[in-house]
PDB file of N, CA and C in Angstrom:
ATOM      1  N   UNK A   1     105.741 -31.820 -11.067  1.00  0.00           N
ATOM      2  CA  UNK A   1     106.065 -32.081  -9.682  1.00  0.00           C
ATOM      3  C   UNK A   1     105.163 -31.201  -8.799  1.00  0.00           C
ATOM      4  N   UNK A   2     104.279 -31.932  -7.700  1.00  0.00           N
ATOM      5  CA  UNK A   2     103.478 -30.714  -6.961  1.00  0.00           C
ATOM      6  C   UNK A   2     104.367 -30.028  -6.116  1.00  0.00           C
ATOM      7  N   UNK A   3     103.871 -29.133  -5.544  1.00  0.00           N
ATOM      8  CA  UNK A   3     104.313 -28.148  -4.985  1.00  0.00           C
ATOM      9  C   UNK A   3     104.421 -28.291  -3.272  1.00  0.00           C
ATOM     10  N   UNK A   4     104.910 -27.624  -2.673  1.00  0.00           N
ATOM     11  CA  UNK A   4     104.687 -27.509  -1.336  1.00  0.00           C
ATOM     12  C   UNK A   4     103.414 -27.125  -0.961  1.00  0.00           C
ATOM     13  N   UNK A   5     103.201 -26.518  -1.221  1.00  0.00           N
ATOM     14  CA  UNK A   5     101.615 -26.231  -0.929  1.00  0.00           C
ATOM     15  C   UNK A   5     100.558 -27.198  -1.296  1.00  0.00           C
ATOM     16  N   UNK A   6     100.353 -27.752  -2.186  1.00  0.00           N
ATOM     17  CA  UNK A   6      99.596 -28.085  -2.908  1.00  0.00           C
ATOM     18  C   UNK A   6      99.695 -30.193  -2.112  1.00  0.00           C
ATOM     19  N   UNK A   7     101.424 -30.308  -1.594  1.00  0.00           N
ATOM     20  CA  UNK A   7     101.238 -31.457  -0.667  1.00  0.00           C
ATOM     21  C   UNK A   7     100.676 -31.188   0.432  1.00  0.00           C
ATOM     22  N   UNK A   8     100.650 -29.889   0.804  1.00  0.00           N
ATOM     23  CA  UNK A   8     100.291 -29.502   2.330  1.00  0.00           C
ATOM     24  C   UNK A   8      98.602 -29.244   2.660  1.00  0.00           C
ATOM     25  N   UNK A   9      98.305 -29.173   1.483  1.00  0.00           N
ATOM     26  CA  UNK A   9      96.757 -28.882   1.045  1.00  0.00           C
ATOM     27  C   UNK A   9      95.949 -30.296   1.162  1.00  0.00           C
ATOM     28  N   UNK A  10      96.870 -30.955   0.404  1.00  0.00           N
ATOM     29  CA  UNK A  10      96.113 -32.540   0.343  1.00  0.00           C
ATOM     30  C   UNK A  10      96.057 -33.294   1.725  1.00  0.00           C
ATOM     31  N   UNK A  11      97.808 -32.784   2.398  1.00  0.00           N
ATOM     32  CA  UNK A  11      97.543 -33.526   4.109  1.00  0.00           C
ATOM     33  C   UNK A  11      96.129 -32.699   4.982  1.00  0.00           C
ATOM     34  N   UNK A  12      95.899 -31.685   5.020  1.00  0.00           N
ATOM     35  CA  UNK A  12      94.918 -30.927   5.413  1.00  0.00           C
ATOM     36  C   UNK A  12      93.659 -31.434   5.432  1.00  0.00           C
ATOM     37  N   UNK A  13      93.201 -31.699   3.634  1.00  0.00           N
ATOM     38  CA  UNK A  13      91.945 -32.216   3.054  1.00  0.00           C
ATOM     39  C   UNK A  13      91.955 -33.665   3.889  1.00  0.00           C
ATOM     40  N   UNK A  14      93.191 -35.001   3.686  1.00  0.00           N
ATOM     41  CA  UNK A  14      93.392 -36.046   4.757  1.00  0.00           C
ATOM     42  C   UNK A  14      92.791 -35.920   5.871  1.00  0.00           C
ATOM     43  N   UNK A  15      93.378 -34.692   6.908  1.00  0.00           N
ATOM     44  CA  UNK A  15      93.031 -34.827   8.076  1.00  0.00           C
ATOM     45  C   UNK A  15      91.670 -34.644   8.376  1.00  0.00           C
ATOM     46  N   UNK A  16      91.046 -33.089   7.335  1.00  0.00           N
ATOM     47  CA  UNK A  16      89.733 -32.643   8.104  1.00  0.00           C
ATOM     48  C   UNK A  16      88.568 -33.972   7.278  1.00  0.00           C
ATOM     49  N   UNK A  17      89.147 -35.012   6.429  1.00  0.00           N
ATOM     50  CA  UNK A  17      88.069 -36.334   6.385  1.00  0.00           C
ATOM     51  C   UNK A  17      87.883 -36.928   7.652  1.00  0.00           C
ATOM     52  N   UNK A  18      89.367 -37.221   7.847  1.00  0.00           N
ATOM     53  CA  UNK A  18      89.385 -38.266   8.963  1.00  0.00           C
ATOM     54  C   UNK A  18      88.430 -37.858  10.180  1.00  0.00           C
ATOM     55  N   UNK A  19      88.650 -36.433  10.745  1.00  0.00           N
ATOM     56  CA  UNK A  19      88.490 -35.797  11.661  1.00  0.00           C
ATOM     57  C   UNK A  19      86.793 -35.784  11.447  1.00  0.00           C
ATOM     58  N   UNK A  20      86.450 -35.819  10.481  1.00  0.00           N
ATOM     59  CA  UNK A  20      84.880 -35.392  10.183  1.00  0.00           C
ATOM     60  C   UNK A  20      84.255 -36.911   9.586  1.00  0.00           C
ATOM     61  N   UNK A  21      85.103 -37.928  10.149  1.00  0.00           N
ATOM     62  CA  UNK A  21      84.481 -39.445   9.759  1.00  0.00           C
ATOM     63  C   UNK A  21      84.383 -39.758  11.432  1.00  0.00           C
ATOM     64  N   UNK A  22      85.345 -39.070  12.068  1.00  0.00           N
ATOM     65  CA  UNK A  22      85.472 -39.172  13.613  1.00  0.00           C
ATOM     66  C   UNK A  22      84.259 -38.815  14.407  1.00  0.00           C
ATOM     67  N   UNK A  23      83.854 -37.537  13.814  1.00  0.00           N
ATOM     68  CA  UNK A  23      82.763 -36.612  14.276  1.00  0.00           C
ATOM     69  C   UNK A  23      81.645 -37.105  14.195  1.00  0.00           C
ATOM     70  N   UNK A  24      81.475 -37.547  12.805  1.00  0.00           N
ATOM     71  CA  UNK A  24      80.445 -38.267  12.630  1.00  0.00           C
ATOM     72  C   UNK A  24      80.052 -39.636  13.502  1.00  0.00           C
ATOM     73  N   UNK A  25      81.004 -40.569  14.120  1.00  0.00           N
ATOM     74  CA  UNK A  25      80.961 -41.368  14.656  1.00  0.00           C
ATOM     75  C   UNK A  25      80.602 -41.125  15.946  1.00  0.00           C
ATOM     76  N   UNK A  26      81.083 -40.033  16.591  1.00  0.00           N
ATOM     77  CA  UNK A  26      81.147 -40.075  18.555  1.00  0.00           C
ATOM     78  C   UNK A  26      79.440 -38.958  18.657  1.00  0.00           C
ATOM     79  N   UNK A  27      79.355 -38.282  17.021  1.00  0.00           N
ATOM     80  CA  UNK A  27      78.025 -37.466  17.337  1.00  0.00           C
ATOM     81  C   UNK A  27      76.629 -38.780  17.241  1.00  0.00           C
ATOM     82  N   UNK A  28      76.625 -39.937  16.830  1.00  0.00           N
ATOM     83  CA  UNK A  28      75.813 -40.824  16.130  1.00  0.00           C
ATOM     84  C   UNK A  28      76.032 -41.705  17.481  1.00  0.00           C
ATOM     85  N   UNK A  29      76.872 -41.845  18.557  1.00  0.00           N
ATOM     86  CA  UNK A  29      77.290 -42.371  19.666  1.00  0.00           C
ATOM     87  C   UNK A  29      76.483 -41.882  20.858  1.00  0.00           C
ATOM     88  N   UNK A  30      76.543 -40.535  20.735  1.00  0.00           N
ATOM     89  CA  UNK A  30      75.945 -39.663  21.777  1.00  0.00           C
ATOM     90  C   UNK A  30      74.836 -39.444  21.729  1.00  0.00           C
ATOM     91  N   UNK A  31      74.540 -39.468  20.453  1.00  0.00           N
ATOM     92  CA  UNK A  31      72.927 -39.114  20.086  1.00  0.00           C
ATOM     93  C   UNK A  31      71.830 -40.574  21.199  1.00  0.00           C
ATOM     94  N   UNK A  32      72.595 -41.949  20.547  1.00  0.00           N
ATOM     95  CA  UNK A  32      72.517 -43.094  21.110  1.00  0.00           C
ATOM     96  C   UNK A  32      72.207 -43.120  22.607  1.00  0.00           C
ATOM     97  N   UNK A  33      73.165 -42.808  22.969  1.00  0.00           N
ATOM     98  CA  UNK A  33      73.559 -42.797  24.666  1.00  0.00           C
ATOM     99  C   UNK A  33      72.337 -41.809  24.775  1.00  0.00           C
ATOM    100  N   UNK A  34      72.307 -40.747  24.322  1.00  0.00           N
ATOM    101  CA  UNK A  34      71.485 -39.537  25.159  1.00  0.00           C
ATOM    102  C   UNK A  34      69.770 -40.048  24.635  1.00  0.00           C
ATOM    103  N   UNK A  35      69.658 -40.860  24.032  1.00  0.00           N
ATOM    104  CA  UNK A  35      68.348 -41.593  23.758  1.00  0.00           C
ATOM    105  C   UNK A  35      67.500 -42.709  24.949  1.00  0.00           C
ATOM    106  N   UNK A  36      68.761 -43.503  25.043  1.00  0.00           N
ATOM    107  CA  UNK A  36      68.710 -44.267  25.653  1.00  0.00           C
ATOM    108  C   UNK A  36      68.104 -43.720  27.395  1.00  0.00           C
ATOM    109  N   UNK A  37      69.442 -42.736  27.443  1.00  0.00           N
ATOM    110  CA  UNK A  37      69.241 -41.850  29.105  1.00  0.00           C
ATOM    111  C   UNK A  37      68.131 -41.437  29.139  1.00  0.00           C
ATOM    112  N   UNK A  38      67.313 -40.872  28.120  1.00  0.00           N
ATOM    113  CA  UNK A  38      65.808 -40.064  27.882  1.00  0.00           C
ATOM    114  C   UNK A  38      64.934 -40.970  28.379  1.00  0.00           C
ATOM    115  N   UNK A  39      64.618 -41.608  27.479  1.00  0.00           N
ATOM    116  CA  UNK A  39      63.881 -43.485  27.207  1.00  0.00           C
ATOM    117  C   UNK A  39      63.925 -43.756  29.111  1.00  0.00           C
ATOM    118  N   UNK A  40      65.001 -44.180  29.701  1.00  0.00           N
ATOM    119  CA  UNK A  40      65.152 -44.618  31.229  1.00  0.00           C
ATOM    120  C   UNK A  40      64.881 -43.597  32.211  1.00  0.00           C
ATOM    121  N   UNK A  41      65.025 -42.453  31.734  1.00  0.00           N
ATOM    122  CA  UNK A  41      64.557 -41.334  32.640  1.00  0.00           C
ATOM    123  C   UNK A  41      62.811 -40.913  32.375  1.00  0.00           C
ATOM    124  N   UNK A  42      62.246 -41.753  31.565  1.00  0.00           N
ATOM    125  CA  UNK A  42      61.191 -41.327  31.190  1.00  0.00           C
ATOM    126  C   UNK A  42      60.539 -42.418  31.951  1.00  0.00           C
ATOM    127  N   UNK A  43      60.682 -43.570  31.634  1.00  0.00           N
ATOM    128  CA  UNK A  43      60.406 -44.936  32.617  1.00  0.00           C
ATOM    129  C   UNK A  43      60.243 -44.972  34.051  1.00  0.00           C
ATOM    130  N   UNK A  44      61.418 -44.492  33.924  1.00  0.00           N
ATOM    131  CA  UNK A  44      61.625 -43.955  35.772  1.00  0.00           C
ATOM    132  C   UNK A  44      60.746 -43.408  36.382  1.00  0.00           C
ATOM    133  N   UNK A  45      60.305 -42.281  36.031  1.00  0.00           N
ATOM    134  CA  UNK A  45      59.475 -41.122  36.483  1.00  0.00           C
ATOM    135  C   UNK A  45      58.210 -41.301  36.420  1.00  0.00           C
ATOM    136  N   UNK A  46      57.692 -42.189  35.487  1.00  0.00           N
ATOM    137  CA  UNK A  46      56.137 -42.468  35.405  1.00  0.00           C
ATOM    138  C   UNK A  46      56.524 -43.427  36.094  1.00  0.00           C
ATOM    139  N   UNK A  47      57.437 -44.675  36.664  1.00  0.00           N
ATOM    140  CA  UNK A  47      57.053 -46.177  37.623  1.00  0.00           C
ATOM    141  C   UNK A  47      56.924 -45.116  38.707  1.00  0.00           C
ATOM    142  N   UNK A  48      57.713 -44.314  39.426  1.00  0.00           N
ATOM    143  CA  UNK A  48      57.833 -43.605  40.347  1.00  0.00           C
ATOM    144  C   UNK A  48      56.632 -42.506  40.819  1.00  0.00           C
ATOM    145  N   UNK A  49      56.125 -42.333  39.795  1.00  0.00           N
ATOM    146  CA  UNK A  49      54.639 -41.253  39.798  1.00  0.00           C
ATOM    147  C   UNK A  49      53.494 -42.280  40.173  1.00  0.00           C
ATOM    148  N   UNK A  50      53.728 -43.709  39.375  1.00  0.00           N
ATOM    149  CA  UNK A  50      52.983 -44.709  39.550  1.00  0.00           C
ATOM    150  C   UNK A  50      52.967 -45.026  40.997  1.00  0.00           C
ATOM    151  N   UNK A  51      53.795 -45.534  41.505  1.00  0.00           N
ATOM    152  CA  UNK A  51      54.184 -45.779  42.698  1.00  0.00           C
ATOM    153  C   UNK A  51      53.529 -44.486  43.771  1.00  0.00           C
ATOM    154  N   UNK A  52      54.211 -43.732  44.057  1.00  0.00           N
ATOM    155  CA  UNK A  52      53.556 -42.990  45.069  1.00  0.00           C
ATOM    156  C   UNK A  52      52.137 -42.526  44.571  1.00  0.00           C
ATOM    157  N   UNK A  53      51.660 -42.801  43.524  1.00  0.00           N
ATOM    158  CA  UNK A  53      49.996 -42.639  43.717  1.00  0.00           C
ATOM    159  C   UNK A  53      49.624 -43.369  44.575  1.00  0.00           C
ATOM    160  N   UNK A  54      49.662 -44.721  43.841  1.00  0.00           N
ATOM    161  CA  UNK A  54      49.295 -45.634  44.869  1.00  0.00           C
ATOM    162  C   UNK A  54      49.628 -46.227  46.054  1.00  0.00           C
ATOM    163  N   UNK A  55      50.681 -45.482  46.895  1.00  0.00           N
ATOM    164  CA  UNK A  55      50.794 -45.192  48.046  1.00  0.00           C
ATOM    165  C   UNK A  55      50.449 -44.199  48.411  1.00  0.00           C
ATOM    166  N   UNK A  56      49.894 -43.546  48.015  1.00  0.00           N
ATOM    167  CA  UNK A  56      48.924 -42.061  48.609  1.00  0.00           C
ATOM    168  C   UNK A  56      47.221 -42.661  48.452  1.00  0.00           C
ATOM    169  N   UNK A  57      46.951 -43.670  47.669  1.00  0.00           N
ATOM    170  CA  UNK A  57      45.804 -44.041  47.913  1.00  0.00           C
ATOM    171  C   UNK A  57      46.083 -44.982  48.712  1.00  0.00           C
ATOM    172  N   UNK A  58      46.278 -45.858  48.844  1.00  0.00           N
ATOM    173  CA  UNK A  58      46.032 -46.641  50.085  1.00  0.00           C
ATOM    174  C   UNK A  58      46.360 -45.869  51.403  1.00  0.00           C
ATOM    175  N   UNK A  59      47.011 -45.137  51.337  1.00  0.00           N
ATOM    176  CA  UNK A  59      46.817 -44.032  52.618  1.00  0.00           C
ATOM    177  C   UNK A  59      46.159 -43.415  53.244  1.00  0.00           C
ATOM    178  N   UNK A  60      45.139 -43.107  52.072  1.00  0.00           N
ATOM    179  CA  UNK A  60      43.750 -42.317  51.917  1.00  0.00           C
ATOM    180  C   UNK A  60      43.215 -43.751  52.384  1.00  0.00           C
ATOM    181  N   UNK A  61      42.911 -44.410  51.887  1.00  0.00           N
ATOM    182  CA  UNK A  61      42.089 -45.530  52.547  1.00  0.00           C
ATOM    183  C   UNK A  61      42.154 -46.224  53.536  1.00  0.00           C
ATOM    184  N   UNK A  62      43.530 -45.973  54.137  1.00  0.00           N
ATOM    185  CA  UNK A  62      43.234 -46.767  55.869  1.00  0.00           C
ATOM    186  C   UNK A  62      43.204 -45.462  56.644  1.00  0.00           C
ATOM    187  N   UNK A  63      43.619 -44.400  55.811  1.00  0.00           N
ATOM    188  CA  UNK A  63      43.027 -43.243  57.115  1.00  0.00           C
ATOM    189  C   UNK A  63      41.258 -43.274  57.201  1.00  0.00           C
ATOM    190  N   UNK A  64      41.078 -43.653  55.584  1.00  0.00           N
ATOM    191  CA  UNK A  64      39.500 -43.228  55.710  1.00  0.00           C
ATOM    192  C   UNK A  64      38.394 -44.780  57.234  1.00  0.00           C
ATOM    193  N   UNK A  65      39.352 -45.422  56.899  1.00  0.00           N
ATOM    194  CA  UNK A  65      38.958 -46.808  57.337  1.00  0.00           C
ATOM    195  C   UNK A  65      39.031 -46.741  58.616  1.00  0.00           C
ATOM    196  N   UNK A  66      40.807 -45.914  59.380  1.00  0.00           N
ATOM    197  CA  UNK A  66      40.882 -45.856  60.372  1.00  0.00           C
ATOM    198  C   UNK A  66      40.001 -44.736  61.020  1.00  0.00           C
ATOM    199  N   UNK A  67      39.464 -43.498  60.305  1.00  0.00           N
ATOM    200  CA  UNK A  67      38.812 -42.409  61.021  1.00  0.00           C
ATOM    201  C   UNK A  67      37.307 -42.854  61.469  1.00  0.00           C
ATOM    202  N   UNK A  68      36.786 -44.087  60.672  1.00  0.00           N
ATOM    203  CA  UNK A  68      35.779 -45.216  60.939  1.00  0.00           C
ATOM    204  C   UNK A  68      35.700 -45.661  62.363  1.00  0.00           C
ATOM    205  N   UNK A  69      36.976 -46.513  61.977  1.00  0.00           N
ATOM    206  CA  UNK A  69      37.006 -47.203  63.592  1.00  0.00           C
ATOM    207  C   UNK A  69      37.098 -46.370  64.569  1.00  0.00           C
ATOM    208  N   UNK A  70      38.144 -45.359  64.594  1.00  0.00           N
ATOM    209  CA  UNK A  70      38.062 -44.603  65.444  1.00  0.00           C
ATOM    210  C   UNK A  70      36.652 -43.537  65.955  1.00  0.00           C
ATOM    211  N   UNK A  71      35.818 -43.563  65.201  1.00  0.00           N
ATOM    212  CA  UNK A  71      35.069 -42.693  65.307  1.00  0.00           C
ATOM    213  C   UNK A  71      33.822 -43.774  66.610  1.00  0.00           C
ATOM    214  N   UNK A  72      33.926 -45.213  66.738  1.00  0.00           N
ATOM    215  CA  UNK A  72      33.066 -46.174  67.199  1.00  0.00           C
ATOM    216  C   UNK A  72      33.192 -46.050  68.504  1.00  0.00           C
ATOM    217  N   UNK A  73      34.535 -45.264  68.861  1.00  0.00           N
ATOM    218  CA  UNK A  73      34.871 -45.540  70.666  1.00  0.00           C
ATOM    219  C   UNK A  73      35.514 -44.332  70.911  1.00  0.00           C
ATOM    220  N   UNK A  74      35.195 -42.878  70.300  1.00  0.00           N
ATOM    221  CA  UNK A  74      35.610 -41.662  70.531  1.00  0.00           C
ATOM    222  C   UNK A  74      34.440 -40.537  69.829  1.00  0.00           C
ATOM    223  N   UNK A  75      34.672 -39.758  70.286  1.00  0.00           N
ATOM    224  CA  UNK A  75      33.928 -38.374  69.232  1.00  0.00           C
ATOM    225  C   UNK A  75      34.094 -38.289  67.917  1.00  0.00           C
ATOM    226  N   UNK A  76      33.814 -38.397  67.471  1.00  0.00           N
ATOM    227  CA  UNK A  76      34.143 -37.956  66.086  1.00  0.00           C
ATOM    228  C   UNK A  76      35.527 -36.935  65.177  1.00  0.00           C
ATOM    229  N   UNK A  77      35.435 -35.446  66.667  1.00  0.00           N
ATOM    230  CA  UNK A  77      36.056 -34.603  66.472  1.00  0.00           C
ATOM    231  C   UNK A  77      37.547 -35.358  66.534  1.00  0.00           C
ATOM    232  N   UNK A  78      37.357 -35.692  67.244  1.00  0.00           N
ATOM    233  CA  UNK A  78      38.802 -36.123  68.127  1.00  0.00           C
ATOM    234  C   UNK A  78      39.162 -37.437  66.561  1.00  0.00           C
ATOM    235  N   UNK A  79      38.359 -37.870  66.475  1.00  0.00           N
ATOM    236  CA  UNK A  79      38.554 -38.913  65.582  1.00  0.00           C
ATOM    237  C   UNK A  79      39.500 -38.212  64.126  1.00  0.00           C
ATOM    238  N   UNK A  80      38.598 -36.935  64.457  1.00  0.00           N
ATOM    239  CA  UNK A  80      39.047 -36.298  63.000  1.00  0.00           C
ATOM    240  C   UNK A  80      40.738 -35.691  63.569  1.00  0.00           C
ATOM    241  N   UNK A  81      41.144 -35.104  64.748  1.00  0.00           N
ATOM    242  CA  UNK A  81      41.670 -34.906  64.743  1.00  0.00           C
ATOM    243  C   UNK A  81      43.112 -35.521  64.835  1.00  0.00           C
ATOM    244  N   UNK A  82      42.886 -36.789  65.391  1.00  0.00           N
ATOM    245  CA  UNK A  82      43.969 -38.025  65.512  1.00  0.00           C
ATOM    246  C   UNK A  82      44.391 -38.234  63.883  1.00  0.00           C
ATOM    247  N   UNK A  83      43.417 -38.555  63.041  1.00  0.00           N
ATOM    248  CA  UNK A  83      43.712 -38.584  61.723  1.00  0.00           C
ATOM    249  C   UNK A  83      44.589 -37.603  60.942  1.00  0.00           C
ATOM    250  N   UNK A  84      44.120 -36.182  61.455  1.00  0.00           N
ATOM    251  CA  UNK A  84      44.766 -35.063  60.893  1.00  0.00           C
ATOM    252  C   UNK A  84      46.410 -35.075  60.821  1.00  0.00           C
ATOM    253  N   UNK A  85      46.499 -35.788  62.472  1.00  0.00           N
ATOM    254  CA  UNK A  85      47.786 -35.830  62.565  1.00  0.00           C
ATOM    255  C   UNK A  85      48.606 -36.602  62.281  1.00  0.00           C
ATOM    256  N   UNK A  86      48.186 -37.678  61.909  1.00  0.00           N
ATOM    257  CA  UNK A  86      48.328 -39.291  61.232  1.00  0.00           C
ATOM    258  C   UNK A  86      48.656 -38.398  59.729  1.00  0.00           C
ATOM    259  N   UNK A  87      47.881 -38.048  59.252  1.00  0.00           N
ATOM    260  CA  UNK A  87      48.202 -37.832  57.560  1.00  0.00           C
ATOM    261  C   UNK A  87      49.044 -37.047  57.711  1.00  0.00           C
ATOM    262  N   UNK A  88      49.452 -35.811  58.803  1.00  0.00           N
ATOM    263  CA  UNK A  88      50.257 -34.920  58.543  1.00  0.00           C
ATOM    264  C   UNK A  88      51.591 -35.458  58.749  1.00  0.00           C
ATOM    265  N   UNK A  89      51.634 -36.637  59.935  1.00  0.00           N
ATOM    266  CA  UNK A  89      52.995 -37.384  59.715  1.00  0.00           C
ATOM    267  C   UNK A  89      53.400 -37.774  58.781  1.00  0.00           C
ATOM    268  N   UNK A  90      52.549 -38.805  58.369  1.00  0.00           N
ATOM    269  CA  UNK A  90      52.966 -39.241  56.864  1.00  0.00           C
ATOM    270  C   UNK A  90      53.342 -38.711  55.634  1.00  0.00           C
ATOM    271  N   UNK A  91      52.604 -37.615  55.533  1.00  0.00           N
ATOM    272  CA  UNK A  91      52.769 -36.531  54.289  1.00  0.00           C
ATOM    273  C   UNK A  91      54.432 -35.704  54.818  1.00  0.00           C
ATOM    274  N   UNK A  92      55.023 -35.851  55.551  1.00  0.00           N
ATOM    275  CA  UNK A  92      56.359 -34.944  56.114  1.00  0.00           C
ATOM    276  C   UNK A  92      56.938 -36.373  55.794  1.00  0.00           C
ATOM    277  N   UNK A  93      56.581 -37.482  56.406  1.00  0.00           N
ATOM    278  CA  UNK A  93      57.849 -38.553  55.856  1.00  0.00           C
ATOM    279  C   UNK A  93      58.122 -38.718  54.789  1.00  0.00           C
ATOM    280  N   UNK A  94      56.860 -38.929  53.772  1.00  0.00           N
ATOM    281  CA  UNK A  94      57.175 -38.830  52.007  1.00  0.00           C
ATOM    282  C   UNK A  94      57.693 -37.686  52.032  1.00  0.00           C
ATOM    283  N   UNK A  95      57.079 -36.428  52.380  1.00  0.00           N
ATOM    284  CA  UNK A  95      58.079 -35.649  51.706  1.00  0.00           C
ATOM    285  C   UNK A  95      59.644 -35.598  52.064  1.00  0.00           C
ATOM    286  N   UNK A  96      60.152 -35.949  53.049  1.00  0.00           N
ATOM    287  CA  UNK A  96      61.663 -36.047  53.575  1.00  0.00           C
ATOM    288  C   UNK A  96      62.167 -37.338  52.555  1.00  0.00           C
ATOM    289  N   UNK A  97      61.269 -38.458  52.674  1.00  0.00           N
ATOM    290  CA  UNK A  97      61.870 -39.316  51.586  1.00  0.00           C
ATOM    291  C   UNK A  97      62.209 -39.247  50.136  1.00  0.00           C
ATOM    292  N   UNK A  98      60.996 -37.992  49.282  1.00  0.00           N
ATOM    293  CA  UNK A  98      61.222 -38.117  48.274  1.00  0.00           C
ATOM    294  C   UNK A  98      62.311 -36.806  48.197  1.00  0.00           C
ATOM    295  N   UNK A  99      62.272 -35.778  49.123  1.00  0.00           N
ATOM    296  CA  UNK A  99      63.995 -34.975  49.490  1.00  0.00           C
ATOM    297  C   UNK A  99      65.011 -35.622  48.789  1.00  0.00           C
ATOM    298  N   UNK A 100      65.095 -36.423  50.378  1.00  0.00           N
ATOM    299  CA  UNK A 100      66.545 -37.076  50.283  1.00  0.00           C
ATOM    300  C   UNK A 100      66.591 -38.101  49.036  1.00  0.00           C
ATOM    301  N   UNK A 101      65.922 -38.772  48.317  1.00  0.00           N
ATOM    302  CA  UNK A 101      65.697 -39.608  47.428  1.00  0.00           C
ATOM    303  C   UNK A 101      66.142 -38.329  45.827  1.00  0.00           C
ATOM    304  N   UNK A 102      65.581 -37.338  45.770  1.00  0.00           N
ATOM    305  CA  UNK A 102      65.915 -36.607  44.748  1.00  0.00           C
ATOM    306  C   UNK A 102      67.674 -36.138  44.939  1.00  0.00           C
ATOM    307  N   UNK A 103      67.352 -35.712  46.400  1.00  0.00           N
ATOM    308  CA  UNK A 103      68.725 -34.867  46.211  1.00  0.00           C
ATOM    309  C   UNK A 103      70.252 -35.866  46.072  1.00  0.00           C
ATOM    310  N   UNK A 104      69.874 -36.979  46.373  1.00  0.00           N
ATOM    311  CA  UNK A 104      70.859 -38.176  46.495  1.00  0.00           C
ATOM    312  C   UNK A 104      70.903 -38.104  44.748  1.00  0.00           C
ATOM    313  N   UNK A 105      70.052 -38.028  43.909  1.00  0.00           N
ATOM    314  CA  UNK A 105      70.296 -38.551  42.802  1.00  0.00           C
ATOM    315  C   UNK A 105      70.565 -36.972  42.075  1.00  0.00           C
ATOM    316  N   UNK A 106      69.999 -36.160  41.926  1.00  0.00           N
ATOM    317  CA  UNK A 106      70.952 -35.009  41.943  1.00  0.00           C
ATOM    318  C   UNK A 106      72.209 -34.993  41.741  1.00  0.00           C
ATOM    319  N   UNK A 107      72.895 -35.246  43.017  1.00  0.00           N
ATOM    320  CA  UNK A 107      73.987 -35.078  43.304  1.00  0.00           C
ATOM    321  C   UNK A 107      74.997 -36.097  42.874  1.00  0.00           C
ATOM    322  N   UNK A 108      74.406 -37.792  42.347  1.00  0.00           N
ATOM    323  CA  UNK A 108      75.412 -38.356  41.237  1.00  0.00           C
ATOM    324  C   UNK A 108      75.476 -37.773  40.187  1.00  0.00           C
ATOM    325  N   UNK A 109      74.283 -37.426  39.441  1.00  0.00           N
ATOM    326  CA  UNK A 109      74.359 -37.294  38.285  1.00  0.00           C
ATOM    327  C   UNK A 109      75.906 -35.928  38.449  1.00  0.00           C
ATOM    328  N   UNK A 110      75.429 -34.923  38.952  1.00  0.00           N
ATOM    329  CA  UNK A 110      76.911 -33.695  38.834  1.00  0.00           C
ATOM    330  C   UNK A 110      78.433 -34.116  38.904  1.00  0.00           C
ATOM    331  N   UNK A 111      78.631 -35.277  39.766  1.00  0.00           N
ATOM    332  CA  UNK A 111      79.958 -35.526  40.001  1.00  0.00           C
ATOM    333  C   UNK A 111      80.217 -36.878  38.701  1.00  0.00           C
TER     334      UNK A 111
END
């Protein structure tokens, strides 16, 4: 006849299978999920790197285009300097956009 112990040993051995068939399952789950999140966060960031390149070059190119025209019916200086301020707008709006664009996403991911 077993013993008290020796039933209490076997429910134990029961549980820490179950518990470690469990483990095995939600760690092989997560691994999944946290692959996947990598993979889309990796996508993301190069379309997005992609993207504002090439909105920083075509930027570069109608300033270069516009400091052209402008240069046909003004000084030059002045030409240069209208531009200066043209790129410096623009370069403060991307940067406020890509701000608020980070910090918005930031701030889902925490909550």
């Amino acid at each position: 006849m077993p013993t008290v112990r020796e039933i209490f040993d076997a429910l134990l051995k029961e549980i820490k299978a179950i518990l470690r068939e469990n483990v095995h399952e939600m760690e092989a789950a997560v691994k999944k999920r946290l692959q996947r999140l990598l993979i889309s966060g990796i996508i993301v960031s190069v379309l997005l790197a992609i993207v504002i390149s090439l909105f920083g070059s075509a930027i570069v190119l109608l300033l270069i285009g516009s400091l052209k025209y402008l240069s046909t019916f003004m000084p030059a200086w002045e030409a240069w300097v209208v531009m200066g301020l043209t790129s410096a707008v623009i370069g403060g709006l991307l940067f406020l956009v890509l701000f608020f664009f980070i910090r918005k996403r930031l701030r889902t991911k925490q909550t």
